[in-house]
N, C-alpha and C. Protein backbone atom coordinates (compact mmCIF):
# COMPACT_ATOMS: atom_id res chain seq x y z
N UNK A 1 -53.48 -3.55 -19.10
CA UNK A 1 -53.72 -2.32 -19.81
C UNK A 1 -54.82 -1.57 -19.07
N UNK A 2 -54.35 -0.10 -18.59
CA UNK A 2 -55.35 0.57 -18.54
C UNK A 2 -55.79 1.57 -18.79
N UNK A 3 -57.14 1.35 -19.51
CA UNK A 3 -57.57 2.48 -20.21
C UNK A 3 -58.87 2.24 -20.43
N UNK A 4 -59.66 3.93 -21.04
CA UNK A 4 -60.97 4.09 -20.93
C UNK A 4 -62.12 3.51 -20.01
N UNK A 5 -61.32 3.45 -18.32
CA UNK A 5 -61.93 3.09 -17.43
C UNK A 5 -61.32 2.09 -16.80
N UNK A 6 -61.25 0.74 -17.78
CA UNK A 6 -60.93 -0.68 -17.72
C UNK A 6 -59.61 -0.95 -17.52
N UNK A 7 -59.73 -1.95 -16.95
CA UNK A 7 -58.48 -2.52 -16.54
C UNK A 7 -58.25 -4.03 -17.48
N UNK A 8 -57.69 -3.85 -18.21
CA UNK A 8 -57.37 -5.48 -18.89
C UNK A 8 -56.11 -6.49 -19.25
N UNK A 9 -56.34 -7.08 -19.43
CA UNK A 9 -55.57 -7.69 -19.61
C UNK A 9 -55.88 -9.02 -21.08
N UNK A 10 -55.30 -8.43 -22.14
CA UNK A 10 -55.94 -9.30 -23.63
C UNK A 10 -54.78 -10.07 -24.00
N UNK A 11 -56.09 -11.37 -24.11
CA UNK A 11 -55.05 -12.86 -24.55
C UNK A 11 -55.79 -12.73 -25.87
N UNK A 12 -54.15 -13.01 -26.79
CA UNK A 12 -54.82 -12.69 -27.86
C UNK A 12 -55.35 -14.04 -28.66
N UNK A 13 -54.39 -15.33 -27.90
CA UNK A 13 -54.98 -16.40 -28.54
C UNK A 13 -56.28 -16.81 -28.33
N UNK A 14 -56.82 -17.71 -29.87
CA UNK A 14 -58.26 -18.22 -30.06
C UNK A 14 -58.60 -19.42 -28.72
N UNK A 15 -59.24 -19.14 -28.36
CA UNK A 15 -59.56 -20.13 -27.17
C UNK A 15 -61.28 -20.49 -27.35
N UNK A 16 -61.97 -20.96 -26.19
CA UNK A 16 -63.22 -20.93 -25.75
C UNK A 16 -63.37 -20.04 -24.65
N UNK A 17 -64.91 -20.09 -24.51
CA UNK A 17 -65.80 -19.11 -23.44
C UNK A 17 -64.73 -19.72 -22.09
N UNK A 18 -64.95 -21.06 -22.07
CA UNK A 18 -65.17 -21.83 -20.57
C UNK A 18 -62.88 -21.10 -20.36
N UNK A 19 -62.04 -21.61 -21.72
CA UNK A 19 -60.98 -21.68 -20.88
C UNK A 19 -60.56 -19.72 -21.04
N UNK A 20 -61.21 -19.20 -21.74
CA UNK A 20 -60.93 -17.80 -21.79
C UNK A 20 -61.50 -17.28 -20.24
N UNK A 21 -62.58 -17.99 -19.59
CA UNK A 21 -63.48 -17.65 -17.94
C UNK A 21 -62.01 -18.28 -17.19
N UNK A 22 -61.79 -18.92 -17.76
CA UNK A 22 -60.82 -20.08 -16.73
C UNK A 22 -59.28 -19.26 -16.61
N UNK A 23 -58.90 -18.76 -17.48
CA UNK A 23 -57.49 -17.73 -17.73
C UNK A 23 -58.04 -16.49 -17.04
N UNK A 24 -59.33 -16.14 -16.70
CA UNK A 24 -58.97 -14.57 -15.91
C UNK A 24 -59.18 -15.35 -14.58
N UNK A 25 -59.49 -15.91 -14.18
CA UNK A 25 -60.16 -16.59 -13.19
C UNK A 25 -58.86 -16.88 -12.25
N UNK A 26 -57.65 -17.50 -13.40
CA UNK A 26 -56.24 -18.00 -12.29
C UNK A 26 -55.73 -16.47 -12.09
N UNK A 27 -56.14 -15.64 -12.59
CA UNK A 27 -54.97 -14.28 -12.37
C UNK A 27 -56.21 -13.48 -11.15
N UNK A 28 -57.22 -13.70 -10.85
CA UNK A 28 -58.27 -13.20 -9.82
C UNK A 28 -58.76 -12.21 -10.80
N UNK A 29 -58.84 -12.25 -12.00
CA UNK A 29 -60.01 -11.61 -12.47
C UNK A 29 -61.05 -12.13 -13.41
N UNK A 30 -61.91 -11.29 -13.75
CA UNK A 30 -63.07 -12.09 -14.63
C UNK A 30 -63.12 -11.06 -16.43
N UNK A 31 -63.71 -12.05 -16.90
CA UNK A 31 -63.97 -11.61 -17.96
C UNK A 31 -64.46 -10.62 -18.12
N UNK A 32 -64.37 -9.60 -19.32
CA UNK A 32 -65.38 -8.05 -19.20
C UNK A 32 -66.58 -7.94 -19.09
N UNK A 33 -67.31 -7.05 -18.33
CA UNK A 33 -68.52 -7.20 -17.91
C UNK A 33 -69.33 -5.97 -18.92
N UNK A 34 -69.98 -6.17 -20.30
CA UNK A 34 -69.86 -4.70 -20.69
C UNK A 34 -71.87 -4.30 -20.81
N UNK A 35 -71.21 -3.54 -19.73
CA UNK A 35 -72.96 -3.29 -19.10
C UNK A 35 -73.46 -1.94 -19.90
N UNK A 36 -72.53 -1.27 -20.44
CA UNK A 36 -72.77 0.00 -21.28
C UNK A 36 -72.54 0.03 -21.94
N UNK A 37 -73.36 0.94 -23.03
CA UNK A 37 -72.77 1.73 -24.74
C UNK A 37 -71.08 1.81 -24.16
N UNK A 38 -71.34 3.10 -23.16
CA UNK A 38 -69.42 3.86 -23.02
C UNK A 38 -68.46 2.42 -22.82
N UNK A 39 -68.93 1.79 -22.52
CA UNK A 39 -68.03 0.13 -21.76
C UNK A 39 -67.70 -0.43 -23.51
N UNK A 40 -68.86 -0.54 -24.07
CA UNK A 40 -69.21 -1.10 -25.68
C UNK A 40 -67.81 -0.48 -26.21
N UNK A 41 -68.44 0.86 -26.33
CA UNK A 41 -66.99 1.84 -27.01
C UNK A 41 -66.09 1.64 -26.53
N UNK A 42 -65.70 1.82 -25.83
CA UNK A 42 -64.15 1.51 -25.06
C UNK A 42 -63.04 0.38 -25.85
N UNK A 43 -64.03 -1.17 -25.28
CA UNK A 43 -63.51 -1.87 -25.83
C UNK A 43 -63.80 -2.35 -27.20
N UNK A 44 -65.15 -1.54 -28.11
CA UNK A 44 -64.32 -1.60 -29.78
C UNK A 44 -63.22 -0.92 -30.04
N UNK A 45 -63.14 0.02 -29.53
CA UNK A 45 -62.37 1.19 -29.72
C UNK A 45 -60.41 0.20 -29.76
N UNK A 46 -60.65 -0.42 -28.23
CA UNK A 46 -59.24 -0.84 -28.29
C UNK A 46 -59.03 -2.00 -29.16
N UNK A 47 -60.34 -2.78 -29.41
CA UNK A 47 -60.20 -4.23 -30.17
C UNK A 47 -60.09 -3.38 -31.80
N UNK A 48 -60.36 -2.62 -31.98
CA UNK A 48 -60.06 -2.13 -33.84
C UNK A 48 -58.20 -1.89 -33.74
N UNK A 49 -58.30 -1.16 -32.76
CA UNK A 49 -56.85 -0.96 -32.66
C UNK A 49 -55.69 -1.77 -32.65
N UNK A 50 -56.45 -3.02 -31.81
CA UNK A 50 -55.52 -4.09 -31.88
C UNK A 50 -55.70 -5.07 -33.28
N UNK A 51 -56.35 -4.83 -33.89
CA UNK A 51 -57.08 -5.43 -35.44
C UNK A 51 -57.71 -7.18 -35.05
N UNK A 52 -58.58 -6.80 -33.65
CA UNK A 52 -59.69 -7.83 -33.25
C UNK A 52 -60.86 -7.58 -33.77
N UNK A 53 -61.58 -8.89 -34.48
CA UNK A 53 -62.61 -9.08 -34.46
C UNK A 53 -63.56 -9.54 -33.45
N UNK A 54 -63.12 -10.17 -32.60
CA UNK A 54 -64.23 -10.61 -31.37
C UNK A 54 -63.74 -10.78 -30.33
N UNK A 55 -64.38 -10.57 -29.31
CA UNK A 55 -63.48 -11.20 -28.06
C UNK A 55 -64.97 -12.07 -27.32
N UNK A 56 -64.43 -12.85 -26.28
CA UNK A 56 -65.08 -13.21 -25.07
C UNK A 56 -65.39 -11.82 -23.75
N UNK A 57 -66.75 -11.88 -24.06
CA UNK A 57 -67.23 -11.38 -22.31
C UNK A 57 -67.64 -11.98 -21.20
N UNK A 58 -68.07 -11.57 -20.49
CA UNK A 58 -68.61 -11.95 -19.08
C UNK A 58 -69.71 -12.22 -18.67
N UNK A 59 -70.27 -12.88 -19.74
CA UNK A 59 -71.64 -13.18 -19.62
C UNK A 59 -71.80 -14.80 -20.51
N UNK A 60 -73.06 -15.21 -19.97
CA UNK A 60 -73.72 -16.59 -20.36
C UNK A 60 -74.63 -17.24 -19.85
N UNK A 61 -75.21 -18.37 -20.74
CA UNK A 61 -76.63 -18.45 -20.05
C UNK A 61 -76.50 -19.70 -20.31
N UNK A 62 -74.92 -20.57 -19.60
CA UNK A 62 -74.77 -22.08 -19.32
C UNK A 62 -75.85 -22.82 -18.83
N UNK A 63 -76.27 -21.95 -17.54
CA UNK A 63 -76.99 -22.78 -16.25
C UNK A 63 -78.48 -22.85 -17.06
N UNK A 64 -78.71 -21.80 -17.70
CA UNK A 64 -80.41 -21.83 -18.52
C UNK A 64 -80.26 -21.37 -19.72
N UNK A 65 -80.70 -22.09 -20.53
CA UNK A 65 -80.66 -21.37 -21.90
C UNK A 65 -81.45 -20.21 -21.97
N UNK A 66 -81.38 -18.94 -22.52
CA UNK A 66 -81.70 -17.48 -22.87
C UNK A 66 -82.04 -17.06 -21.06
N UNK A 67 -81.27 -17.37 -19.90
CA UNK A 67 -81.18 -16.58 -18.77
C UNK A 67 -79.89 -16.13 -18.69
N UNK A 68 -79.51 -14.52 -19.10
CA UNK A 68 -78.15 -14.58 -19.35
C UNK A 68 -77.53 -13.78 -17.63
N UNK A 69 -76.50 -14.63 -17.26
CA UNK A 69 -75.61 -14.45 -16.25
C UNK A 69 -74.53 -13.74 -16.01
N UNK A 70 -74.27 -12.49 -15.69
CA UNK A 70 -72.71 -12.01 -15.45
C UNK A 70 -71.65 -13.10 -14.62
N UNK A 71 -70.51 -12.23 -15.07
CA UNK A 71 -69.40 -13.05 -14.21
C UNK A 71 -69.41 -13.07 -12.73
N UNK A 72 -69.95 -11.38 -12.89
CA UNK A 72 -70.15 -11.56 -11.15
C UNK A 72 -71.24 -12.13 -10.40
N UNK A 73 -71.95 -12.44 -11.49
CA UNK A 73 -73.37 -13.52 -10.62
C UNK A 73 -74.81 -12.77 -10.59
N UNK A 74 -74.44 -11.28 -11.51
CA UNK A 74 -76.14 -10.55 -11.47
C UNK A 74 -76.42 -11.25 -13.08
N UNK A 75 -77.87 -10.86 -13.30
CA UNK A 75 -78.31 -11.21 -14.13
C UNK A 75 -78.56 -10.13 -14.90
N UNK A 76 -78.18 -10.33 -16.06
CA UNK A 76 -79.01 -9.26 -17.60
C UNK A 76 -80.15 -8.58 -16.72
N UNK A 77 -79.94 -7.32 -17.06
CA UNK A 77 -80.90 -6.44 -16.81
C UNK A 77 -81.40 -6.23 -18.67
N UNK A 78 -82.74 -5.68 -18.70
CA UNK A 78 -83.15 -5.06 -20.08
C UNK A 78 -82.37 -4.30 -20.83
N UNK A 79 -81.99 -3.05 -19.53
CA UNK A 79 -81.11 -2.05 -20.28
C UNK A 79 -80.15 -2.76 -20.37
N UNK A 80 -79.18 -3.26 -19.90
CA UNK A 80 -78.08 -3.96 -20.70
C UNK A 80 -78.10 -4.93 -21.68
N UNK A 81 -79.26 -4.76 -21.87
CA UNK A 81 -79.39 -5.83 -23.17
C UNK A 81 -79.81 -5.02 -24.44
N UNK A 82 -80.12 -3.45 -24.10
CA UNK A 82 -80.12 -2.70 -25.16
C UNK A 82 -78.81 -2.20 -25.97
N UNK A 83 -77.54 -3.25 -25.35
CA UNK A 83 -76.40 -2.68 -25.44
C UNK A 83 -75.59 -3.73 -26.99
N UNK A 84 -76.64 -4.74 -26.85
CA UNK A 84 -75.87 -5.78 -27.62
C UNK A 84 -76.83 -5.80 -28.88
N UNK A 85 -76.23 -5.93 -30.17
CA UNK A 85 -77.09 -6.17 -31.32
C UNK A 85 -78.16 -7.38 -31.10
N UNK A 86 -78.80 -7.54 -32.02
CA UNK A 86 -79.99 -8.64 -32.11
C UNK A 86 -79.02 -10.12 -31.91
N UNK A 87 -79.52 -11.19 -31.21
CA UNK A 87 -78.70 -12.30 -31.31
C UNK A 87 -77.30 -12.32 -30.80
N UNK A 88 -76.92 -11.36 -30.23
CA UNK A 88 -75.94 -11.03 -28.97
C UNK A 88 -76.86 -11.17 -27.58
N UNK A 89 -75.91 -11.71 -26.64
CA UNK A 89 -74.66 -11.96 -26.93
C UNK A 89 -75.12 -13.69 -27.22
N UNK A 90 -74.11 -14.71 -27.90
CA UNK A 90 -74.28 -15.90 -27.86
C UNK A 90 -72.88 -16.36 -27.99
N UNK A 91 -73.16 -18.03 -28.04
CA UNK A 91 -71.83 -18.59 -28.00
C UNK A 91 -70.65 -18.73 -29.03
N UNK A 92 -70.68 -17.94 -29.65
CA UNK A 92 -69.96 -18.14 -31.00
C UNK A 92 -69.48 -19.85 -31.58
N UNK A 93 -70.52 -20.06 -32.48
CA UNK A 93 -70.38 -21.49 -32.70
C UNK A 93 -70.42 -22.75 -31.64
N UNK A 94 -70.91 -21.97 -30.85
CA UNK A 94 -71.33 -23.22 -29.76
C UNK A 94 -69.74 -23.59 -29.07
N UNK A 95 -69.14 -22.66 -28.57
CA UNK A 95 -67.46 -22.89 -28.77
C UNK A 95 -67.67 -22.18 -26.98
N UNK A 96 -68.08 -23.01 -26.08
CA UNK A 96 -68.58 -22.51 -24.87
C UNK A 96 -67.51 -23.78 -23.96
């Protein structure tokens, strides 16, 4: 799917962090990287539409606890962390 910038591709089944990283990973892509509000919007925008409550992104802080990591290997900047509510992003139930 592409739209509002992004290019995606949504599995809609319940999985984990590790095999939801592991499913973009065999097709050569990575999980969403959402570094902006406009990135934020985008994909609520398409997840209401699709009647999602949550998805997996592209981020985690496996290697250190609270050092959070993109997919592509930069690290959380501040401003992108002004992007996520309080206690975002985390593992949803420890389901990593």
């Amino acid at each position: 799917m592409r739209t509002f910038g992004l290019c995606l591709k949504i599995f809609i089944s319940a999985t984990s962090f590790s095999l939801a990283n592991e499913s973009c990973s065999n097709i050569q892509g990575r999980l969403v990287m959402v570094k902006s509000n406009a990135t934020k919007e985008s994909l609520v925008t398409i997840m209401q539409n699709m009647k999602m409550d949550r998805a997996w992104v592209g981020i985690d802080d496996i290697q250190s606890e609270g050092t959070y990591v993109w997919s592509d290997g930069s690290v959380l900047t501040t401003e992108e962390k002004t992007v996520y509510i309080a206690g975002q992003p985390d593992d949803y139930n420890n389901n990593h």
